[in-house]
C-alpha atoms as a PDB file:
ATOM      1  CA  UNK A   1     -21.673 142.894  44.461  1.00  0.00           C
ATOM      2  CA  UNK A   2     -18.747 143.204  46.405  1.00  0.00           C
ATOM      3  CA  UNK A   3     -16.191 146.043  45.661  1.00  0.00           C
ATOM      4  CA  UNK A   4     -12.742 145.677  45.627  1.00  0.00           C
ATOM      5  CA  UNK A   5      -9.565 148.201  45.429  1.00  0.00           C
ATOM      6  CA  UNK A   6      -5.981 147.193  44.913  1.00  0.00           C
ATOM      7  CA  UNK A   7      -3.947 150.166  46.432  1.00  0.00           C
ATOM      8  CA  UNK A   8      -0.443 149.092  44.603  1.00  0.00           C
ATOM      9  CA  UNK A   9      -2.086 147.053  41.198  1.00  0.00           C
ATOM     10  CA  UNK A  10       1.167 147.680  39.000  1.00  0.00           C
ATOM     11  CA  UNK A  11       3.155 145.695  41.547  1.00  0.00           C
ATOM     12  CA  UNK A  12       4.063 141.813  41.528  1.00  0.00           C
ATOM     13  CA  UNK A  13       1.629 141.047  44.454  1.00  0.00           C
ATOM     14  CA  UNK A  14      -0.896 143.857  42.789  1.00  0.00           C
ATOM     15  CA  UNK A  15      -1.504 142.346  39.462  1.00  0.00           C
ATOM     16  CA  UNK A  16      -1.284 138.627  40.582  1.00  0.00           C
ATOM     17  CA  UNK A  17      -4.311 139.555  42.503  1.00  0.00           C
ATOM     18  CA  UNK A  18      -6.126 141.112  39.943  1.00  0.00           C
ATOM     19  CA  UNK A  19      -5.053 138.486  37.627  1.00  0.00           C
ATOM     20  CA  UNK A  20      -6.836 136.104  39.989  1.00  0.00           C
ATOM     21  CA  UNK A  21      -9.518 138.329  40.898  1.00  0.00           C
ATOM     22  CA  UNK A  22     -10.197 138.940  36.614  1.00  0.00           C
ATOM     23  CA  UNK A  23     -13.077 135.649  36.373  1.00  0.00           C
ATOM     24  CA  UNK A  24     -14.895 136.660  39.468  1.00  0.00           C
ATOM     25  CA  UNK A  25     -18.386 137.704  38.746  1.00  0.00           C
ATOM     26  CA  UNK A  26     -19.092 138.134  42.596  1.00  0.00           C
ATOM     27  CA  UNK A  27     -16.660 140.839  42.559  1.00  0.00           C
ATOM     28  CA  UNK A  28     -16.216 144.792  41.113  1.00  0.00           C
ATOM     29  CA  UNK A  29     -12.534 146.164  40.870  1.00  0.00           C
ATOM     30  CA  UNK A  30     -12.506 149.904  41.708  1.00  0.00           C
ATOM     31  CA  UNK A  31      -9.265 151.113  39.552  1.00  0.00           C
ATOM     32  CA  UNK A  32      -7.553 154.141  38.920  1.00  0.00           C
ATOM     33  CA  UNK A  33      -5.702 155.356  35.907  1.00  0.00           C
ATOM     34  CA  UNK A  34      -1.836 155.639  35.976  1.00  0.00           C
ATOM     35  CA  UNK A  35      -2.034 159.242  36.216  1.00  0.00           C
ATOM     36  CA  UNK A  36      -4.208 158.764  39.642  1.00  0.00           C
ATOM     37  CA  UNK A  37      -2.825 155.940  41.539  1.00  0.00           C
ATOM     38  CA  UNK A  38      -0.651 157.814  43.772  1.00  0.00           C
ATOM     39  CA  UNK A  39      -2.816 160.403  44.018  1.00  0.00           C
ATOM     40  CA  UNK A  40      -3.994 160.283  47.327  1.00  0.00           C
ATOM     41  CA  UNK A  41      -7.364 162.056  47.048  1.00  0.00           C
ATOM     42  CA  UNK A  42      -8.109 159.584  44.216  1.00  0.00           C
ATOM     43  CA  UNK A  43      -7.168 156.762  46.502  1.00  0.00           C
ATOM     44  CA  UNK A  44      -9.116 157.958  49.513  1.00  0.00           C
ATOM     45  CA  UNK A  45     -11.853 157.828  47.104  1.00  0.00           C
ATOM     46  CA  UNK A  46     -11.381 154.407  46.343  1.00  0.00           C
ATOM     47  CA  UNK A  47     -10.806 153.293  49.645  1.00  0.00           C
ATOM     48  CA  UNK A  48     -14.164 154.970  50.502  1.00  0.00           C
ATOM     49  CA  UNK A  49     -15.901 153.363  47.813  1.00  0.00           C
ATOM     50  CA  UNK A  50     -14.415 150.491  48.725  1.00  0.00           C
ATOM     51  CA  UNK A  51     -15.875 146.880  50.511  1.00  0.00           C
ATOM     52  CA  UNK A  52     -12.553 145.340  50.696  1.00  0.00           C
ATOM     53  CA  UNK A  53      -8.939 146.930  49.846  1.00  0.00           C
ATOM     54  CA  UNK A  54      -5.394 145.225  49.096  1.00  0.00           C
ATOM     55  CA  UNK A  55      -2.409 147.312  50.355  1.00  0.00           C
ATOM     56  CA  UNK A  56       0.292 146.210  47.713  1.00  0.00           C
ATOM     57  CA  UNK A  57       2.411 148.586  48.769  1.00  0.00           C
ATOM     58  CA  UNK A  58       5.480 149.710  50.464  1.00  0.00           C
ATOM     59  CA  UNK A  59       5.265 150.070  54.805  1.00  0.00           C
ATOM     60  CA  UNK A  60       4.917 153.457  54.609  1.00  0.00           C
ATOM     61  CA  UNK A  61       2.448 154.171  52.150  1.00  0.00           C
ATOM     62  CA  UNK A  62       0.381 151.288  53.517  1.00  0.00           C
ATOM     63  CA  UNK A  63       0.444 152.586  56.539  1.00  0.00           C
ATOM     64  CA  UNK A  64      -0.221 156.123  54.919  1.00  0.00           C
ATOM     65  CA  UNK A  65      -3.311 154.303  52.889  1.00  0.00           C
ATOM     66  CA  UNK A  66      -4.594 152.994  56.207  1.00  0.00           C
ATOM     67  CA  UNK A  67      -4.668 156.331  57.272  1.00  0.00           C
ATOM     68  CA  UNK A  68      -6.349 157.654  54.161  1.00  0.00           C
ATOM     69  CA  UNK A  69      -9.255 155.194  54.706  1.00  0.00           C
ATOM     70  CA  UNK A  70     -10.123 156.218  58.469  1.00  0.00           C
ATOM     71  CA  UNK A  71     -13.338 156.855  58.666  1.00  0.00           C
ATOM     72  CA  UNK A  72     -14.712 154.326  55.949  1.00  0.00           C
ATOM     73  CA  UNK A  73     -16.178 151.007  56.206  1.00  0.00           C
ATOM     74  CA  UNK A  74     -13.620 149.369  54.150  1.00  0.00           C
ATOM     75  CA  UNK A  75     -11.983 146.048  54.941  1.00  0.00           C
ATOM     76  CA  UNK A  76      -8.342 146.183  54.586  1.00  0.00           C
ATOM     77  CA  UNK A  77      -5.714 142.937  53.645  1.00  0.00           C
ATOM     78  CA  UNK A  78      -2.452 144.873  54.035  1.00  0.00           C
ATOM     79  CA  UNK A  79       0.715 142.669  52.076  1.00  0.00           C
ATOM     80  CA  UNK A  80       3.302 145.254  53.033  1.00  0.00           C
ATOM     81  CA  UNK A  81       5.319 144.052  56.604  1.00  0.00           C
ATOM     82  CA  UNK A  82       3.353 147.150  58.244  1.00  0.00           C
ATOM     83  CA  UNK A  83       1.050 145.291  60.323  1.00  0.00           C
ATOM     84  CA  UNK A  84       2.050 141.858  61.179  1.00  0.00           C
ATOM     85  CA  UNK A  85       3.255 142.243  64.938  1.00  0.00           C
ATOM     86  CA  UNK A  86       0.659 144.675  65.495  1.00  0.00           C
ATOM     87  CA  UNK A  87      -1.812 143.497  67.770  1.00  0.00           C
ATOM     88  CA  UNK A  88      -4.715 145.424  66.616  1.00  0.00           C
ATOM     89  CA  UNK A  89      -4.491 143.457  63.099  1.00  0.00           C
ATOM     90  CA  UNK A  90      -5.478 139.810  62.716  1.00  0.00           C
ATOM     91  CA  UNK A  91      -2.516 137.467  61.252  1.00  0.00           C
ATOM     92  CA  UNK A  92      -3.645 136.105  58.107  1.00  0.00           C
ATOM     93  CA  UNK A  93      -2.851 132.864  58.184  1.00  0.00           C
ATOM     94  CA  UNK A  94      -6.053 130.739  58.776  1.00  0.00           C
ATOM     95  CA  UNK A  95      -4.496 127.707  59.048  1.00  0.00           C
ATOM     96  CA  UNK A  96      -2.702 128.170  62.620  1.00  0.00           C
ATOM     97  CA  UNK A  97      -5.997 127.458  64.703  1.00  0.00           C
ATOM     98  CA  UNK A  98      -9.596 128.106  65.222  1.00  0.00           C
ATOM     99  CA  UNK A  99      -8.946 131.028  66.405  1.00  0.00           C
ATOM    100  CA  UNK A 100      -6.417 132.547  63.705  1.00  0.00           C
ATOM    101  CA  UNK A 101      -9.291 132.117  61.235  1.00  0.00           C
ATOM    102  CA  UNK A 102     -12.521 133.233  63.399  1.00  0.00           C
ATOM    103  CA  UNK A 103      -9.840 136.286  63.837  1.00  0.00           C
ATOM    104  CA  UNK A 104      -9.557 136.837  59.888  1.00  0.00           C
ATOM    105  CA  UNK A 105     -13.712 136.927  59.943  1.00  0.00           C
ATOM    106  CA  UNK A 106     -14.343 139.072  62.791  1.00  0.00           C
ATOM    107  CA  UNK A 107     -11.701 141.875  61.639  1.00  0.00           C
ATOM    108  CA  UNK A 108     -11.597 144.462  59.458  1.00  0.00           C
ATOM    109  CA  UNK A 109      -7.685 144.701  59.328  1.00  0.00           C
ATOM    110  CA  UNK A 110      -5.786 141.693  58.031  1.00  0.00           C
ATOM    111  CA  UNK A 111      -2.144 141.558  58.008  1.00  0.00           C
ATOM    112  CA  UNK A 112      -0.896 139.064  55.193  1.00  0.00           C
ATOM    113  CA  UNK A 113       1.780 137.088  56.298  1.00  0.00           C
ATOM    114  CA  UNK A 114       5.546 137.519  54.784  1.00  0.00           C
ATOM    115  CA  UNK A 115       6.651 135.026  51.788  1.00  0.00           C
ATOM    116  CA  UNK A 116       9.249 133.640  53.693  1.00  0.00           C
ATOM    117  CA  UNK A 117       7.465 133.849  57.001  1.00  0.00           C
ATOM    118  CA  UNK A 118       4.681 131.611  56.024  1.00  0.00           C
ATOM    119  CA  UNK A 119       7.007 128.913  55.276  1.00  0.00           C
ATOM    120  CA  UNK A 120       8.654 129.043  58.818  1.00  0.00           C
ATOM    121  CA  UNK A 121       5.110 129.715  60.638  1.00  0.00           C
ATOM    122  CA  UNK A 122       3.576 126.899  59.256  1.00  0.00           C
ATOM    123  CA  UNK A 123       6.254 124.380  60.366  1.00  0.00           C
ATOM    124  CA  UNK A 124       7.231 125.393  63.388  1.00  0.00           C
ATOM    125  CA  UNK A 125       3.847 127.395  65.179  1.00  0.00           C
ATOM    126  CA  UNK A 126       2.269 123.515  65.163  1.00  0.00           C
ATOM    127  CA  UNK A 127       5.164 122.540  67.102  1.00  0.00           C
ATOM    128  CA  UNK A 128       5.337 125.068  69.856  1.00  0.00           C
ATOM    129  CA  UNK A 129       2.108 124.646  70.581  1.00  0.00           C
ATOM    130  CA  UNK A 130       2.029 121.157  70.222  1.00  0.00           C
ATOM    131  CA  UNK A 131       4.600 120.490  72.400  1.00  0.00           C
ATOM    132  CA  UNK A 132       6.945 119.183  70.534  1.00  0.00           C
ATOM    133  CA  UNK A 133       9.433 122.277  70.090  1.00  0.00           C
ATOM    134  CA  UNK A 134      10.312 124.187  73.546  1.00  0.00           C
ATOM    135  CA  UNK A 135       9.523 128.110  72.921  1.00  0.00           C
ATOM    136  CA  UNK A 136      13.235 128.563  73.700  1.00  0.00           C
ATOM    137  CA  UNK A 137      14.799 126.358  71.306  1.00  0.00           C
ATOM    138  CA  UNK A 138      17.552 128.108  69.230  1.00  0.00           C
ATOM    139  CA  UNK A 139      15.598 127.519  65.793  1.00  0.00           C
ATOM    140  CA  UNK A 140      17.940 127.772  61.970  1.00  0.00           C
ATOM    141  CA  UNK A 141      16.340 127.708  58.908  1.00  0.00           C
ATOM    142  CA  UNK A 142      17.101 128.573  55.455  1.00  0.00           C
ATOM    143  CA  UNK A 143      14.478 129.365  52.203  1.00  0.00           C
ATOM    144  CA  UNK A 144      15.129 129.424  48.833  1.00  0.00           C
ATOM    145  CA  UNK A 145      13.095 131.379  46.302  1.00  0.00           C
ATOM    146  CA  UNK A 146      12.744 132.855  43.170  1.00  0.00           C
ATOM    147  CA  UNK A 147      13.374 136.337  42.499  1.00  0.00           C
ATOM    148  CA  UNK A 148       9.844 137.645  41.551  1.00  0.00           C
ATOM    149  CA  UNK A 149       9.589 138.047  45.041  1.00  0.00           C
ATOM    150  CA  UNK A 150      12.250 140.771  44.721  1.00  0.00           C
ATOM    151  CA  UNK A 151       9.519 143.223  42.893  1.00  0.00           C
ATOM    152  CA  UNK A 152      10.043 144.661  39.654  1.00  0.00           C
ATOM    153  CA  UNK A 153      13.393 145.683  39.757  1.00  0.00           C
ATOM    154  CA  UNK A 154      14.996 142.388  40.455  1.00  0.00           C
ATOM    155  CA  UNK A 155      12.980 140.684  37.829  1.00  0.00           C
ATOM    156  CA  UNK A 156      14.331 143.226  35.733  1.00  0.00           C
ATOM    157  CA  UNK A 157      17.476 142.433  37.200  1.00  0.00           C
ATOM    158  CA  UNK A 158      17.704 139.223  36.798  1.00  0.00           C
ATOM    159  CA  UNK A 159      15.990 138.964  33.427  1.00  0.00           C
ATOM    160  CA  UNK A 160      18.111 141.395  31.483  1.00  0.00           C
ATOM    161  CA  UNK A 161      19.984 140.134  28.858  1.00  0.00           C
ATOM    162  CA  UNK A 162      23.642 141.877  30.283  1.00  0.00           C
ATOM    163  CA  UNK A 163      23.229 140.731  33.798  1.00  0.00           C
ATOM    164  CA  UNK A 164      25.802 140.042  36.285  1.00  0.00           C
ATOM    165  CA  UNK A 165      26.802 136.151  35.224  1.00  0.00           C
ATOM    166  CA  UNK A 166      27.022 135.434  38.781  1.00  0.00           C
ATOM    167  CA  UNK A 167      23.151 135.472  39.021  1.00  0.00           C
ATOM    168  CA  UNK A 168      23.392 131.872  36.849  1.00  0.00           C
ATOM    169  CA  UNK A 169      24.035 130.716  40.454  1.00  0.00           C
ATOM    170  CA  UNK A 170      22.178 130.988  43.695  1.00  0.00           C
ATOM    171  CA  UNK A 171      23.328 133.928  46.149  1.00  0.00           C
ATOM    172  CA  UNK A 172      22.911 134.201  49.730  1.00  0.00           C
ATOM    173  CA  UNK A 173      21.357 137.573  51.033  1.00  0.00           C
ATOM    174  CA  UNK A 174      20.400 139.000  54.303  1.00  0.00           C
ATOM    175  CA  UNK A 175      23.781 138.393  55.750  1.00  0.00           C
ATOM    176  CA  UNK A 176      23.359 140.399  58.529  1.00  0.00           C
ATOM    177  CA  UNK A 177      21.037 138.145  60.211  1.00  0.00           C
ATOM    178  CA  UNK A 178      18.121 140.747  60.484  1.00  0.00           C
ATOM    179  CA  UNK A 179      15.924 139.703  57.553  1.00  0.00           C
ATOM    180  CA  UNK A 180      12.132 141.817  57.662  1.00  0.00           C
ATOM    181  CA  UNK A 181      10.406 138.759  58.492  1.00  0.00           C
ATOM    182  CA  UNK A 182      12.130 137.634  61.514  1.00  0.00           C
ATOM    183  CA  UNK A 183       9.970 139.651  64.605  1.00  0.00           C
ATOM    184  CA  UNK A 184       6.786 137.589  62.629  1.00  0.00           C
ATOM    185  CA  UNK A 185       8.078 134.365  62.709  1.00  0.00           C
ATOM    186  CA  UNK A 186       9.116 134.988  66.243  1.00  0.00           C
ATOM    187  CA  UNK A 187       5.865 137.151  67.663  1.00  0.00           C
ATOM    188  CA  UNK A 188       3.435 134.523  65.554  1.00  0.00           C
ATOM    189  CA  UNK A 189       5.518 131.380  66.868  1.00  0.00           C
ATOM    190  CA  UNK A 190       5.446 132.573  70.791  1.00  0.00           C
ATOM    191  CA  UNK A 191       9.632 131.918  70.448  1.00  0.00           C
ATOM    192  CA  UNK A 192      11.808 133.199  73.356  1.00  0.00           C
ATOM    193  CA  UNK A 193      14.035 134.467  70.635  1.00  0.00           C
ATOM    194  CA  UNK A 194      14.024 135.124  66.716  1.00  0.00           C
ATOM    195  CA  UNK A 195      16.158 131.867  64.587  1.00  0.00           C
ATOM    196  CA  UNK A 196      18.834 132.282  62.756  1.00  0.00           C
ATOM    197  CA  UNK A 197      17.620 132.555  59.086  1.00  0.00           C
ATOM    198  CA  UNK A 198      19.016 132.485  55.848  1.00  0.00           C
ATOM    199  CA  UNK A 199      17.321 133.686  52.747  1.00  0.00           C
ATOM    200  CA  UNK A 200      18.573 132.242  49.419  1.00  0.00           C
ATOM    201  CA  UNK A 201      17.539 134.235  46.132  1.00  0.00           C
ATOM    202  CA  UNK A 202      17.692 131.228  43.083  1.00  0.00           C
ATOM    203  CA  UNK A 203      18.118 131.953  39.184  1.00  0.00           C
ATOM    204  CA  UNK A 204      14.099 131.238  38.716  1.00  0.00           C
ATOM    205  CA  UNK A 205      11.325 133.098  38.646  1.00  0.00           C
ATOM    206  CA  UNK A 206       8.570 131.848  41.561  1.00  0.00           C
ATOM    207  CA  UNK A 207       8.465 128.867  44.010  1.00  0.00           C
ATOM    208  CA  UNK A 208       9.752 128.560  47.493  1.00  0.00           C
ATOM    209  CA  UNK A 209      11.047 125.838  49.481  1.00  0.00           C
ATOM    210  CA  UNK A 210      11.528 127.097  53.368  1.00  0.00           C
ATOM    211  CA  UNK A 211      13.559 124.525  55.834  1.00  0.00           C
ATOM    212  CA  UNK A 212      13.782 124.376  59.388  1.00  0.00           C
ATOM    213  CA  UNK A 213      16.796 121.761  61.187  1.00  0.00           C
ATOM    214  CA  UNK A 214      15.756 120.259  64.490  1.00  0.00           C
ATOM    215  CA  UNK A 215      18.772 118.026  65.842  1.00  0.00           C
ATOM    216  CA  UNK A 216      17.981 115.790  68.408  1.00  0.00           C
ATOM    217  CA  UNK A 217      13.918 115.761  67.527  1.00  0.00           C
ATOM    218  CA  UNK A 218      12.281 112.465  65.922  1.00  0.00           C
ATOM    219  CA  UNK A 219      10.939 112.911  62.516  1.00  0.00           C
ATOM    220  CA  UNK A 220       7.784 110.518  63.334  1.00  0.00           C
ATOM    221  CA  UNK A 221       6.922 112.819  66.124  1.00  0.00           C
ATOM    222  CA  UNK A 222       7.159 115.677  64.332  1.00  0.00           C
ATOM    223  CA  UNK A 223       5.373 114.267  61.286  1.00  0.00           C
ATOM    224  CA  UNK A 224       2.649 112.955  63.909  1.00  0.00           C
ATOM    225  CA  UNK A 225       2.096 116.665  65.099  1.00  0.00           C
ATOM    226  CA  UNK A 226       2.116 118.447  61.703  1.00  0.00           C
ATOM    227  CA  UNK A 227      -0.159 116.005  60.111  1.00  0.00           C
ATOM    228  CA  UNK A 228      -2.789 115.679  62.772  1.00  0.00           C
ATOM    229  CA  UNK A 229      -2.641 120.408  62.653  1.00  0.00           C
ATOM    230  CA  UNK A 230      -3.425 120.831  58.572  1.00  0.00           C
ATOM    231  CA  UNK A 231      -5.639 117.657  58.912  1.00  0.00           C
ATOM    232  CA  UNK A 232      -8.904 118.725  56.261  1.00  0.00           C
ATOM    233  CA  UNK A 233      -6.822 122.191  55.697  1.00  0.00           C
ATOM    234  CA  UNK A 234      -7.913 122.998  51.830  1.00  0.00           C
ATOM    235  CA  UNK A 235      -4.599 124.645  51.172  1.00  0.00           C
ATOM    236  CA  UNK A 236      -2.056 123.302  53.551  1.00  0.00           C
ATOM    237  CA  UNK A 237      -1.322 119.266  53.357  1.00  0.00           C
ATOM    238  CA  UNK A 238       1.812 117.136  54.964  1.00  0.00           C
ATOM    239  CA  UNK A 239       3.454 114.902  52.981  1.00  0.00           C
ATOM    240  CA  UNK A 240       3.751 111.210  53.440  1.00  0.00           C
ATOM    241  CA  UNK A 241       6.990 111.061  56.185  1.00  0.00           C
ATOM    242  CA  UNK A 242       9.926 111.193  53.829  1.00  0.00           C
ATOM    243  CA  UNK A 243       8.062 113.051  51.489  1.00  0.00           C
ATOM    244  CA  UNK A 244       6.387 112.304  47.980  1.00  0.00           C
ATOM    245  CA  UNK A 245      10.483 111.895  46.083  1.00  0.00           C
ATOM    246  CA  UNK A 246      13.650 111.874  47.734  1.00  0.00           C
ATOM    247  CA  UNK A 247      14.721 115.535  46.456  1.00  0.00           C
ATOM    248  CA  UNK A 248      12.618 118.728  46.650  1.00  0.00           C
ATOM    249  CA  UNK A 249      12.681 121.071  44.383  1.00  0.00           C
ATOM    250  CA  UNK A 250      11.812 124.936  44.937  1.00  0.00           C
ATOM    251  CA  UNK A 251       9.913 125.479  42.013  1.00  0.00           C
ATOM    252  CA  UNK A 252       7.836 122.407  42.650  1.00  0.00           C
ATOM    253  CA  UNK A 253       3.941 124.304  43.281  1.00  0.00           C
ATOM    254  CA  UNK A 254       5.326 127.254  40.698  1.00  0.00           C
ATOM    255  CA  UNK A 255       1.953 129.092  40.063  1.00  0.00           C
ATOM    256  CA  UNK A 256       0.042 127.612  42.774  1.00  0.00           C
ATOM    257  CA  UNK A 257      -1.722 129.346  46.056  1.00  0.00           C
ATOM    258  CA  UNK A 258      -1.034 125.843  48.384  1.00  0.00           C
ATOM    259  CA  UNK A 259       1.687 124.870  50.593  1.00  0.00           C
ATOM    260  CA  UNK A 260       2.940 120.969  51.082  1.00  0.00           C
ATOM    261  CA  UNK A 261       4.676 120.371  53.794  1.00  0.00           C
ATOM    262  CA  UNK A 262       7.672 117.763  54.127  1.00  0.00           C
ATOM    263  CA  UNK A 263       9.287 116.215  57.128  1.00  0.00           C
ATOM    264  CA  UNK A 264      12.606 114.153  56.284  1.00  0.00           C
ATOM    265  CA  UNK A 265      15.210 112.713  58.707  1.00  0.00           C
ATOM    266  CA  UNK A 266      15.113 110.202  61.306  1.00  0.00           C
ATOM    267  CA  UNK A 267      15.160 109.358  64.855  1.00  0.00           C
ATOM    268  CA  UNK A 268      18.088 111.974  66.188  1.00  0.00           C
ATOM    269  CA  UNK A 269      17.460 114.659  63.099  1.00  0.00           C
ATOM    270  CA  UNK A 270      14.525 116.350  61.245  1.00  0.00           C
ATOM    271  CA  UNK A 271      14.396 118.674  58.662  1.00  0.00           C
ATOM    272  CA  UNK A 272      10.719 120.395  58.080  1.00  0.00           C
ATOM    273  CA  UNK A 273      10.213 121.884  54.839  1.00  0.00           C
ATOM    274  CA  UNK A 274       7.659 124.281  53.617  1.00  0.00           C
ATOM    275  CA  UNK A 275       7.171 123.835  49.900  1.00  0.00           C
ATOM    276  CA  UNK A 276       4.916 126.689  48.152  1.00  0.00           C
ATOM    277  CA  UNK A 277       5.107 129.567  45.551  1.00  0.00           C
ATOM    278  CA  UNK A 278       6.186 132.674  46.977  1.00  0.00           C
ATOM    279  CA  UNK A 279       3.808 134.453  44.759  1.00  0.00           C
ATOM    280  CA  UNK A 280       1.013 131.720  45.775  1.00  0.00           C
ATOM    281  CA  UNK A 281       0.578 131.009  49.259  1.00  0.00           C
ATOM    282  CA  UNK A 282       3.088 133.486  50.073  1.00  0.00           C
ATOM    283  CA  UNK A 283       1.499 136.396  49.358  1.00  0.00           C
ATOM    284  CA  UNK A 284      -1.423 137.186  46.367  1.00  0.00           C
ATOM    285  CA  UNK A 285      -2.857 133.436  47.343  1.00  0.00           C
ATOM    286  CA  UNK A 286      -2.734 133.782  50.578  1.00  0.00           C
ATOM    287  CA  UNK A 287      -4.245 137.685  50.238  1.00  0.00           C
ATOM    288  CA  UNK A 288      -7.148 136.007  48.000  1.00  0.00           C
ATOM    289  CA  UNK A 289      -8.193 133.245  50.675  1.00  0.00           C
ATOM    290  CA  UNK A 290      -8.284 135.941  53.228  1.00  0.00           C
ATOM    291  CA  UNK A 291     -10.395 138.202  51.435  1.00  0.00           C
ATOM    292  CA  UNK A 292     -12.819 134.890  50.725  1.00  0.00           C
ATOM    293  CA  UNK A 293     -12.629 134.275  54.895  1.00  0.00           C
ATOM    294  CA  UNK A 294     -14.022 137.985  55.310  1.00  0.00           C
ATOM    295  CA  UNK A 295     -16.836 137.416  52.247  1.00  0.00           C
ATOM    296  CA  UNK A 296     -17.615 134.172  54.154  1.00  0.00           C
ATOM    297  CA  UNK A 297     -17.620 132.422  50.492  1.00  0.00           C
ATOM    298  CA  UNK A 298     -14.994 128.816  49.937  1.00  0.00           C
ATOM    299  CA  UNK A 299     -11.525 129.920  51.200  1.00  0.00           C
ATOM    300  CA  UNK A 300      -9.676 128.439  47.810  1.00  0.00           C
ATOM    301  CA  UNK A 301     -12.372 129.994  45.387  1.00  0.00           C
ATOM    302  CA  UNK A 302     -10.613 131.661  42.520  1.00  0.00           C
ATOM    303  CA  UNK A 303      -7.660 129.945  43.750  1.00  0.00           C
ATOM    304  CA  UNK A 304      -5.428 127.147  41.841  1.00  0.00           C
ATOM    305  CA  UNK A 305      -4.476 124.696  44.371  1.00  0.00           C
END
């Protein structure tokens, strides 16, 4: 039986994992009591005892945890943003190519793609190397999501019964133009130079809806592209051009671990849109299907999709 450690369970990521992980009889869940998990003897422990581990955690005490488990035999699936340029760790996201996912099996260091990077990844990486969208195209995009993807203290923030009224609307964040995810979705893309992205935090609790705006690129062509890429994909699927409704909403695949993908416009404009939860197949989902890639067991098992 295979044994598994979540290093960060009391998180959002952490315990939709082992809420997902809870029916599997193929697995064993190493845990440590509340007085232990940030001990780091007791994790080293774990990690040693450990066939696969989940780094839930913050950059620096994942990369501290990866540090702790030198020496073992343990797999690691890091969720933190430690890892995901880093050469040395495959990019999670099996979907990309052949070779993305025969990098997930072969490795013993995963780096889970970002919430909001997945979205942008799996629209536009088809493209540029497809052909369709030059590696030095000056990409925008924009993604709205809920605010679990804000961790505990948003929720808290945003679910407390005083809270700043101006939450009842949506609020635009990362104004600076140097969101975390950017040197992924540039590095994993192959772009000449990161896009111009703007995160949107919504008053609801999961779901994501990540768009990209190509002027001057033909919505069939594009469609063409991304449909023949996630042809047979299990948890990536294109939409019918124009998508299955005229309007898209975030929360759409709330509480699911796939991503739909819609292409809307025409001849002279396209919009791509990445529609998934950010909880789903933006981070414990994804984390899931990459642990079944390394176990060499159905990708979506234990997955809702």
């Amino acid at each position: 039986m295979t044994k598994i450690f979540i290093d960060g369970s009391a998180g959002t990521t952490g315990l939709r994992i082992r809420e997902r992980l809870a029916s599997r009889s193929d697995l064993q869940l190493i845990t440590l009591s509340d007085e232990l998990r940030k001990d780091a003897a007791a994790r080293k422990d774990a990690l040693f005892a450990a066939d696969i581990a989940f780094l839930c955690l913050p950059d620096a005490a994942a990369i501290e945890a990866v540090a702790l488990a030198e020496g073992s035999n343990v797999k690691i699936i890091d969720t933190s943003t430690a890892h995901r340029t880093n050469d040395a760790w495959a990019y999670g996201f099996a979907e990309l190519s052949p070779k993305h996912r025969q990098a997930i099996q072969n490795s013993s260091r995963v780096a889970n793609p970002g919430c909001h990077a997945s979205g942008f990844i799996a629209s536009v990486y088809p493209l540029v190397a497809g052909g369709i969208v030059p590696a030095d195209f000056p990409l925008t995009a924009y993604s709205l999501t809920g605010y679990s993807g804000g961790g505990k203290s948003l929720i808290a923030e945003y679910e407390d019964e005083n809270r700043d009224p101006r939450h009842d609307s949506h609020r635009i964040y990362g104004t600076t133009l140097k969101h975390k995810h950017l040197p992924e979705m540039q590095k994993i893309c192959g772009l000449a130079q990161p896009p111009v992205f703007s995160p949107i935090l919504g008053d609801f609790y999961e779901g994501m809806a990540t768009s990209i705006l190509l002027p001057n690129f033909d919505a069939q062509q594009v469609w063409d592209c991304l449909s023949r890429h996630y042809e047979g994909q299990k948890l990536v699927s294109v939409a019918p051009l124009g998508g299955d409704e005229p309007l898209i909403y975030a929360s759409t695949l709330a509480g699911k671990d796939s991503m739909r993908i819609i292409v809307t416009g025409h001849e002279k404009q396209t919009m791509v849109t990445a529609l998934f939860d950010n909880l789903g197949k933006g981070a414990s989902g994804a984390a899931i299907q990459n642990m079944n890639i390394l176990l060499g067991v159905d990708e979506a098992t234990g997955l809702d999709i």
